[in-house]
ModelCIF file with pLDDT and N, C-alpha, C, O atoms, coordinates in Angstrom:
data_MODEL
#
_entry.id   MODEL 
#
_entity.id                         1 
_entity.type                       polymer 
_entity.pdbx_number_of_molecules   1 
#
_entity_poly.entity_id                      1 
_entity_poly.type                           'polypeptide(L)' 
_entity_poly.nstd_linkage                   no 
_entity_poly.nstd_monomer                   no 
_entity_poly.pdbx_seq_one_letter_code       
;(UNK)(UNK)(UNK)(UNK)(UNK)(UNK)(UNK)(UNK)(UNK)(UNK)(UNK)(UNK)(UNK)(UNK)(UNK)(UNK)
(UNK)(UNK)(UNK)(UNK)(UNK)(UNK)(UNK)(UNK)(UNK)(UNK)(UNK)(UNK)(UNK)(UNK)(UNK)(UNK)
(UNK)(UNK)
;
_entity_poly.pdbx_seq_one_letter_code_can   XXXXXXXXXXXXXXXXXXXXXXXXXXXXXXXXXX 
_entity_poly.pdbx_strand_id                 A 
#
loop_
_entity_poly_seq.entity_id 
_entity_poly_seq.num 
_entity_poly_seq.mon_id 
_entity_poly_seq.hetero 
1 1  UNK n 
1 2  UNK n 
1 3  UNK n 
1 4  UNK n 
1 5  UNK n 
1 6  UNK n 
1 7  UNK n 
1 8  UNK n 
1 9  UNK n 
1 10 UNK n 
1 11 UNK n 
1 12 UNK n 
1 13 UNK n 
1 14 UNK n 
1 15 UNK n 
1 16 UNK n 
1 17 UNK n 
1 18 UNK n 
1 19 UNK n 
1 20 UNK n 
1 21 UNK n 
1 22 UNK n 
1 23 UNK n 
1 24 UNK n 
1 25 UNK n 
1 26 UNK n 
1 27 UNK n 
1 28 UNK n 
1 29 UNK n 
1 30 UNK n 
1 31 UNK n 
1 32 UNK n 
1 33 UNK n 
1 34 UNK n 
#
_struct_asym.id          A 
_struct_asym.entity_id   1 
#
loop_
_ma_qa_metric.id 
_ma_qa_metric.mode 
_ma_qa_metric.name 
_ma_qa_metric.software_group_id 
_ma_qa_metric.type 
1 global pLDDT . pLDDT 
2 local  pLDDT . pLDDT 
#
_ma_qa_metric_global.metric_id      1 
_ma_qa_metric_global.metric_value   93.44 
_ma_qa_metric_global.model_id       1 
_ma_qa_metric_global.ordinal_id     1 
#
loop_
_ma_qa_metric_local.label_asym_id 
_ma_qa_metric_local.label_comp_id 
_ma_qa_metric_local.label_seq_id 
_ma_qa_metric_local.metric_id 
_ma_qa_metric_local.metric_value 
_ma_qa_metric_local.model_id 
_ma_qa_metric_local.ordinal_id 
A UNK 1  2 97.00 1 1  
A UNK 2  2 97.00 1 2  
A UNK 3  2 96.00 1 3  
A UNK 4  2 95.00 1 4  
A UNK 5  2 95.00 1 5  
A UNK 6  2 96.00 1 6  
A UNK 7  2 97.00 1 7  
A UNK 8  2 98.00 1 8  
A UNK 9  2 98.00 1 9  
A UNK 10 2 97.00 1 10 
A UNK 11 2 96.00 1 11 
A UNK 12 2 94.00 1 12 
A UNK 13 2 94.00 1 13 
A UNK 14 2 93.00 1 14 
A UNK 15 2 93.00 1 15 
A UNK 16 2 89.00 1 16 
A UNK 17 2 81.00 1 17 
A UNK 18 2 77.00 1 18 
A UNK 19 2 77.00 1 19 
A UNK 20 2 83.00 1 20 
A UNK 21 2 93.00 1 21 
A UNK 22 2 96.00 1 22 
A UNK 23 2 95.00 1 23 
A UNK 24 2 93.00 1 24 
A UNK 25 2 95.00 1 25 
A UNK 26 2 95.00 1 26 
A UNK 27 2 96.00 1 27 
A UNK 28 2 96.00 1 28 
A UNK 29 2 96.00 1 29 
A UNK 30 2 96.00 1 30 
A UNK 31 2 97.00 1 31 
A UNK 32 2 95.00 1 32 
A UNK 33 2 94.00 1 33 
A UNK 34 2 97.00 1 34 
#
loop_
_atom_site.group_PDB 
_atom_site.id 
_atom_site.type_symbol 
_atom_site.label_atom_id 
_atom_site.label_alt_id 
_atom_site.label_comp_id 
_atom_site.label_asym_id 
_atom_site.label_entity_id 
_atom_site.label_seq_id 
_atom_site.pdbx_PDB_ins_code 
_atom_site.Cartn_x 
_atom_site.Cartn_y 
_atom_site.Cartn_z 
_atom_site.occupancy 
_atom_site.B_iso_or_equiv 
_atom_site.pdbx_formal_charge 
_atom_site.auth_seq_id 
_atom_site.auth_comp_id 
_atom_site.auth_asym_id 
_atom_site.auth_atom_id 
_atom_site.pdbx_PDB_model_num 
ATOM 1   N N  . UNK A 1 1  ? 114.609 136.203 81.608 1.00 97.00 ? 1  UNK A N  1 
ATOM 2   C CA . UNK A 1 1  ? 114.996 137.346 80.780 1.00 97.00 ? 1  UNK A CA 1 
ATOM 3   C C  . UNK A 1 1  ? 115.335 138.553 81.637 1.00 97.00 ? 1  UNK A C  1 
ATOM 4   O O  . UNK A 1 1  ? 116.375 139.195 81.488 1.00 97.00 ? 1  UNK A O  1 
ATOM 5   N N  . UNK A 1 2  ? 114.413 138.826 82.533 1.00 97.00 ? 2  UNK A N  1 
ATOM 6   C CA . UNK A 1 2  ? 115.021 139.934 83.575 1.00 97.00 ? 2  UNK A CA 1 
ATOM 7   C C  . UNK A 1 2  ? 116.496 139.872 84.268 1.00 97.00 ? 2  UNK A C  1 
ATOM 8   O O  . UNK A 1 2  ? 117.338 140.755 84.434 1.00 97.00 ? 2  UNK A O  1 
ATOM 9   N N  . UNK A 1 3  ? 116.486 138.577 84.586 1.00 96.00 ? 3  UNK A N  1 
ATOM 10  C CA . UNK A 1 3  ? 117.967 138.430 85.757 1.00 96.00 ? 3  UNK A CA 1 
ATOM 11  C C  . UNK A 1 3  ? 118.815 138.772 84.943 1.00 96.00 ? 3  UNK A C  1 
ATOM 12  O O  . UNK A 1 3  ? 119.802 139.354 85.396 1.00 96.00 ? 3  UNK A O  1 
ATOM 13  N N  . UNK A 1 4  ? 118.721 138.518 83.382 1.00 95.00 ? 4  UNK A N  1 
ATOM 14  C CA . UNK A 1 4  ? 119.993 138.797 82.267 1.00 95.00 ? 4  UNK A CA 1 
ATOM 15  C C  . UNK A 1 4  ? 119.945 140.674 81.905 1.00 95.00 ? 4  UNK A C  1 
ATOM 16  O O  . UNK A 1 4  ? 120.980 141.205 81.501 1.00 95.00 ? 4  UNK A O  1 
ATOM 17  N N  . UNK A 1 5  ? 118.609 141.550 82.115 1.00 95.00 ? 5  UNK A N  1 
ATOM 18  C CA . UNK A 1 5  ? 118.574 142.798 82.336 1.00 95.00 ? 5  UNK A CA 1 
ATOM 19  C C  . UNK A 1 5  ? 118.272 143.218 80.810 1.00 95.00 ? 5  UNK A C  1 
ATOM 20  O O  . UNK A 1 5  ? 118.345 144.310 80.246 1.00 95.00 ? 5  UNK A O  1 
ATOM 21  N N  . UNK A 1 6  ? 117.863 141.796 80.307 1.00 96.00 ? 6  UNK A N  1 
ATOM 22  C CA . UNK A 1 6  ? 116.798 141.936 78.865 1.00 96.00 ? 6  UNK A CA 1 
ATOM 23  C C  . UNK A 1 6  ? 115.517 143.018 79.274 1.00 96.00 ? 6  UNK A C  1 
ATOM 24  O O  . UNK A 1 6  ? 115.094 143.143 80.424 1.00 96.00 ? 6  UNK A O  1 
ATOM 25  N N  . UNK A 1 7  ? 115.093 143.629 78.306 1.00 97.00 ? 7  UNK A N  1 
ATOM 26  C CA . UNK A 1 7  ? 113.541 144.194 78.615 1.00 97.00 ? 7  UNK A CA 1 
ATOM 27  C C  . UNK A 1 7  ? 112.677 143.347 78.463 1.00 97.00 ? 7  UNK A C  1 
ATOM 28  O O  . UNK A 1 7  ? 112.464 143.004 77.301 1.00 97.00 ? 7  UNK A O  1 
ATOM 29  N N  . UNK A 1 8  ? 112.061 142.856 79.305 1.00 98.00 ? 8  UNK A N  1 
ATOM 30  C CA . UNK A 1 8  ? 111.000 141.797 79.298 1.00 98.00 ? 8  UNK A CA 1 
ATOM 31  C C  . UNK A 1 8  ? 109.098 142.293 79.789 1.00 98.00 ? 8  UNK A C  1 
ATOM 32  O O  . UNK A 1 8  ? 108.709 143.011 80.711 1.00 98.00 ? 8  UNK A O  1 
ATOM 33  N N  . UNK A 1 9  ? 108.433 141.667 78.895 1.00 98.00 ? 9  UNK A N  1 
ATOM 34  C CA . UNK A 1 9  ? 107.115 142.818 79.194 1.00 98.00 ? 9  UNK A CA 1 
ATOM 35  C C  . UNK A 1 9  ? 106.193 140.761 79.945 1.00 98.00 ? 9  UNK A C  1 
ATOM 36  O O  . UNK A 1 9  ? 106.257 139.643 79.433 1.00 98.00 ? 9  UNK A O  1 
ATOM 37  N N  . UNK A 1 10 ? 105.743 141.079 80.794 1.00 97.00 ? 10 UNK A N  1 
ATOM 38  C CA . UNK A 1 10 ? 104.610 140.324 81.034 1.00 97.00 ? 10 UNK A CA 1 
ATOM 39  C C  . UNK A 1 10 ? 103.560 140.208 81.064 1.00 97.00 ? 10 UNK A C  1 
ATOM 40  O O  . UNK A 1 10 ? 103.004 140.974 81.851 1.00 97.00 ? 10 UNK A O  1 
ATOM 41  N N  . UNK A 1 11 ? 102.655 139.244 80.284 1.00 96.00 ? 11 UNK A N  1 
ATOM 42  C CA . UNK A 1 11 ? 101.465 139.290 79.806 1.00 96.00 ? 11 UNK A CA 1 
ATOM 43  C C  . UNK A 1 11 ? 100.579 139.332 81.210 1.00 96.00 ? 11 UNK A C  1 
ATOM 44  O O  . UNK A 1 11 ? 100.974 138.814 82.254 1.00 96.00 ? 11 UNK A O  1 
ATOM 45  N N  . UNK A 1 12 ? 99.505  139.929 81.088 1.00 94.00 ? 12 UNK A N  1 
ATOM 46  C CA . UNK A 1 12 ? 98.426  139.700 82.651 1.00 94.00 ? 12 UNK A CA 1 
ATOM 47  C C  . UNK A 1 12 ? 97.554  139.100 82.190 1.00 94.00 ? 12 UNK A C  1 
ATOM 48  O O  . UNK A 1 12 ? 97.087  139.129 81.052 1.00 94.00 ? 12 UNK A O  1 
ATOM 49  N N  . UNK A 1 13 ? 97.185  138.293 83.402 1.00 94.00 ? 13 UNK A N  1 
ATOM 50  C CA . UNK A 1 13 ? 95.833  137.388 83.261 1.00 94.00 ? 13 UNK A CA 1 
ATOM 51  C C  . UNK A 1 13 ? 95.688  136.680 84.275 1.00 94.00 ? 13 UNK A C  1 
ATOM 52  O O  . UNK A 1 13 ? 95.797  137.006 85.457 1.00 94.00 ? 13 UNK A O  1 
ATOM 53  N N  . UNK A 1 14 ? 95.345  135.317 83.651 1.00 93.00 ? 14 UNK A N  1 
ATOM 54  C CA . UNK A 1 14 ? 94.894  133.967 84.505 1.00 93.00 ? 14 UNK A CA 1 
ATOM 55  C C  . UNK A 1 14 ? 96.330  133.120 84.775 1.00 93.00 ? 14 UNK A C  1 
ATOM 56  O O  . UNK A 1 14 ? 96.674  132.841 83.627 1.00 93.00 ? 14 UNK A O  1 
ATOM 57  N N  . UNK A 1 15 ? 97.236  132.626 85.586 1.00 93.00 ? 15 UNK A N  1 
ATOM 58  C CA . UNK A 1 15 ? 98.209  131.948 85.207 1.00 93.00 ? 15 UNK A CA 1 
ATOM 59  C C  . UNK A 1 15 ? 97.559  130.558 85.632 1.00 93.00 ? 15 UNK A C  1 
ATOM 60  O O  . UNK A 1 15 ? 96.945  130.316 86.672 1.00 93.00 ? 15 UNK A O  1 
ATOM 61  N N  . UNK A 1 16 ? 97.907  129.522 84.343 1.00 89.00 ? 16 UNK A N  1 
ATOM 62  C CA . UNK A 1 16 ? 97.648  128.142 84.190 1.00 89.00 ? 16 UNK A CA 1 
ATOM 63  C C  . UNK A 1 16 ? 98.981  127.576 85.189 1.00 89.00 ? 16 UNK A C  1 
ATOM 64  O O  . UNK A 1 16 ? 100.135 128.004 85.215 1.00 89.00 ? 16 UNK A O  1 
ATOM 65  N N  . UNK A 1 17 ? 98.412  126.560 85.913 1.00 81.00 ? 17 UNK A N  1 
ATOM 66  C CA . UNK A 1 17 ? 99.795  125.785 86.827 1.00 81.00 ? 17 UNK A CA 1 
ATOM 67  C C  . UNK A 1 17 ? 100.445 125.168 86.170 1.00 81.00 ? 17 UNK A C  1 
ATOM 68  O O  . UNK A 1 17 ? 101.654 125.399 86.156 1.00 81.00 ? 17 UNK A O  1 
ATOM 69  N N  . UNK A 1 18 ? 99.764  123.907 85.185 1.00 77.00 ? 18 UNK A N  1 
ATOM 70  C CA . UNK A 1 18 ? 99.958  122.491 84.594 1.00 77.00 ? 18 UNK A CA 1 
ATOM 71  C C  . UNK A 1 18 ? 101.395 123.614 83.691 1.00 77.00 ? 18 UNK A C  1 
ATOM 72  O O  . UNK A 1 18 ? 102.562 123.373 84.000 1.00 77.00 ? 18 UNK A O  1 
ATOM 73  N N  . UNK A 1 19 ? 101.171 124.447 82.919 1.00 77.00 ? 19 UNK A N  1 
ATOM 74  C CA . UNK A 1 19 ? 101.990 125.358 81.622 1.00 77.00 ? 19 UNK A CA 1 
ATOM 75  C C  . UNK A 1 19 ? 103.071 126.286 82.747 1.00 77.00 ? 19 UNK A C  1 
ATOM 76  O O  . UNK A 1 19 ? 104.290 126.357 82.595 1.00 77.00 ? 19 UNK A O  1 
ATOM 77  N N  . UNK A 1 20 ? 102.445 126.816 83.650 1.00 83.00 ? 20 UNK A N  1 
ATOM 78  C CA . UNK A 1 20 ? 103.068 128.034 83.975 1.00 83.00 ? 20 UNK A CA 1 
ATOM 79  C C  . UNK A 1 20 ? 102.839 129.218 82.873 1.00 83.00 ? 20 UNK A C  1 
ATOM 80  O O  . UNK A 1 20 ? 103.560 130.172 82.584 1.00 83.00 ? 20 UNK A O  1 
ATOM 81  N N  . UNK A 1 21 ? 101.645 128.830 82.393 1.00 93.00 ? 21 UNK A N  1 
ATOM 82  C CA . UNK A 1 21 ? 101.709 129.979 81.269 1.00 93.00 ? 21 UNK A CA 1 
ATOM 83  C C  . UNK A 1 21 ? 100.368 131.058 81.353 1.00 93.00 ? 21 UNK A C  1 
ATOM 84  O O  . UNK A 1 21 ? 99.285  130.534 81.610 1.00 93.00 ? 21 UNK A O  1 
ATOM 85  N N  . UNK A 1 22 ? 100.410 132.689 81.126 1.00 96.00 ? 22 UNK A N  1 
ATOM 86  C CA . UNK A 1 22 ? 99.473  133.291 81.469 1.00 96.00 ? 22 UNK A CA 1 
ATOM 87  C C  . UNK A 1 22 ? 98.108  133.368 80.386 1.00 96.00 ? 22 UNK A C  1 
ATOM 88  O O  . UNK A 1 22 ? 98.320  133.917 79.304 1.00 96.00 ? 22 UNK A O  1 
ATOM 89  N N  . UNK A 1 23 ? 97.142  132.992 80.576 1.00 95.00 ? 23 UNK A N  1 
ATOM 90  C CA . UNK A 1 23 ? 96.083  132.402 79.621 1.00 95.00 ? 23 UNK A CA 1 
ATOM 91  C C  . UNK A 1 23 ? 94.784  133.259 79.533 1.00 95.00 ? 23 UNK A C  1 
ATOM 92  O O  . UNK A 1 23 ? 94.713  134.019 80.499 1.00 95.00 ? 23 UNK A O  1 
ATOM 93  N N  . UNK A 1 24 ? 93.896  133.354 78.803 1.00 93.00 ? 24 UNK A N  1 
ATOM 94  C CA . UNK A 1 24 ? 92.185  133.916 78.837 1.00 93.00 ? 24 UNK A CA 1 
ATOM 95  C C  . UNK A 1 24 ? 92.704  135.442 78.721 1.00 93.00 ? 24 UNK A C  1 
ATOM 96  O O  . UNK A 1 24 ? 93.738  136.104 78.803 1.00 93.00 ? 24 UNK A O  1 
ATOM 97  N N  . UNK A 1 25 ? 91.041  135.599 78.430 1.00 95.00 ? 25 UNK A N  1 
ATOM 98  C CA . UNK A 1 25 ? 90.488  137.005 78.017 1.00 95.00 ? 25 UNK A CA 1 
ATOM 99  C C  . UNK A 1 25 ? 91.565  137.434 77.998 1.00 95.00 ? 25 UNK A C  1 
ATOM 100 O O  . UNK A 1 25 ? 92.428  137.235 77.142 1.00 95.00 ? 25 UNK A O  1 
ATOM 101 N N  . UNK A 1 26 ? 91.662  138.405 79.444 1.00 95.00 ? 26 UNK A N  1 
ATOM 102 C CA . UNK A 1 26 ? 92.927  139.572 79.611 1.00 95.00 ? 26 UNK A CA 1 
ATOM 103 C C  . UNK A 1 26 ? 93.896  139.268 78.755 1.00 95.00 ? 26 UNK A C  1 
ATOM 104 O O  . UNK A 1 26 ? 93.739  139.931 77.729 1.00 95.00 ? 26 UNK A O  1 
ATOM 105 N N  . UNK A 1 27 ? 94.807  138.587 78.699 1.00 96.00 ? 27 UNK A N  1 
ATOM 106 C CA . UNK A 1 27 ? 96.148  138.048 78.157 1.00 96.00 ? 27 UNK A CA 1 
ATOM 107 C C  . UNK A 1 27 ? 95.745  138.520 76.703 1.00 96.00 ? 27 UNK A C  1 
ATOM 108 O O  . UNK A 1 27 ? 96.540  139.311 76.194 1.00 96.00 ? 27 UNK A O  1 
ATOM 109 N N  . UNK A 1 28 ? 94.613  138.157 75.931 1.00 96.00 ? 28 UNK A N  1 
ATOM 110 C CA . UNK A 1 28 ? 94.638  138.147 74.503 1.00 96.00 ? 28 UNK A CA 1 
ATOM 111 C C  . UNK A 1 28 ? 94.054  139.899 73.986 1.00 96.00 ? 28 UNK A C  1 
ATOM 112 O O  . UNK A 1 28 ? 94.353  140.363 72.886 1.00 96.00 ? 28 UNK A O  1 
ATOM 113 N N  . UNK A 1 29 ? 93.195  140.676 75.033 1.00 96.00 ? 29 UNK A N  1 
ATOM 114 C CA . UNK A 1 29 ? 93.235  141.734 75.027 1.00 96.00 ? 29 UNK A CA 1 
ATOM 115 C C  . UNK A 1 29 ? 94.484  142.793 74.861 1.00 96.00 ? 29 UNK A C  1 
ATOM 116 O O  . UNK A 1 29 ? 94.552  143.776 74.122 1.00 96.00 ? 29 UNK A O  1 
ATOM 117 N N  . UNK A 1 30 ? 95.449  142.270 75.795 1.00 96.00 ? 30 UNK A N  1 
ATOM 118 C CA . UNK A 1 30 ? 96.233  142.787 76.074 1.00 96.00 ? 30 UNK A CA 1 
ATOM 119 C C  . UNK A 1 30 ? 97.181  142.930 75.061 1.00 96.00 ? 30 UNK A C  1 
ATOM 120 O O  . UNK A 1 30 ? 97.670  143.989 74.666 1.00 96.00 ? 30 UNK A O  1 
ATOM 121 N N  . UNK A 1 31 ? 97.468  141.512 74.561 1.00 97.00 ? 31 UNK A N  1 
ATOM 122 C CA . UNK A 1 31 ? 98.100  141.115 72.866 1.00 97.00 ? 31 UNK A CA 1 
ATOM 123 C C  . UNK A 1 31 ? 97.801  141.886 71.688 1.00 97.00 ? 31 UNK A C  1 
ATOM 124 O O  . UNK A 1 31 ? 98.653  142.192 70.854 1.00 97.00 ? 31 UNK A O  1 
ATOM 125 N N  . UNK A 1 32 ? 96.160  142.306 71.602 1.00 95.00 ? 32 UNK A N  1 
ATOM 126 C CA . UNK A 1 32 ? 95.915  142.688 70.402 1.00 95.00 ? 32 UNK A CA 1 
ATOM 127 C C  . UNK A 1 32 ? 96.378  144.282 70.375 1.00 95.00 ? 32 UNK A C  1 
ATOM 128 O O  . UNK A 1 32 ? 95.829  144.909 69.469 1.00 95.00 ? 32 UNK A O  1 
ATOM 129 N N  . UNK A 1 33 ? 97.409  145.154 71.315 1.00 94.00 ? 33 UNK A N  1 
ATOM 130 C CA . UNK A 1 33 ? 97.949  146.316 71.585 1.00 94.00 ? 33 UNK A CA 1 
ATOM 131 C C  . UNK A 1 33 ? 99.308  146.278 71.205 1.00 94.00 ? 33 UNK A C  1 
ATOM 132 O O  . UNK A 1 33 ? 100.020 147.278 71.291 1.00 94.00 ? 33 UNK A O  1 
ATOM 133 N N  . UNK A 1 34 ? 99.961  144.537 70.540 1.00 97.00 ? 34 UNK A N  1 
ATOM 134 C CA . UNK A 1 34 ? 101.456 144.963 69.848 1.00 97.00 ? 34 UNK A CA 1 
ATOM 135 C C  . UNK A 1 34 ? 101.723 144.513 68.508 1.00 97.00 ? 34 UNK A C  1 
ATOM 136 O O  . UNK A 1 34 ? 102.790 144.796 67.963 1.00 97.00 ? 34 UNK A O  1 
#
């Protein structure tokens, strides 16, 4: 989404390898702010 110069927001946390996806606490903290 960035290289295309979309606004792209990234979640923080734990990143999972197997997903590539950012996971736990932080991430869902962070969620409950949109």
């Amino acid at each position: 989404l960035a290289a295309r110069g979309i606004h792209v927001l990234l979640v923080g946390g734990t990143l999972k390898g197997s997903t590539e996806a950012v996971v736990g606490t932080t991430a869902a903290l962070m969620l409950h702010d949109y």
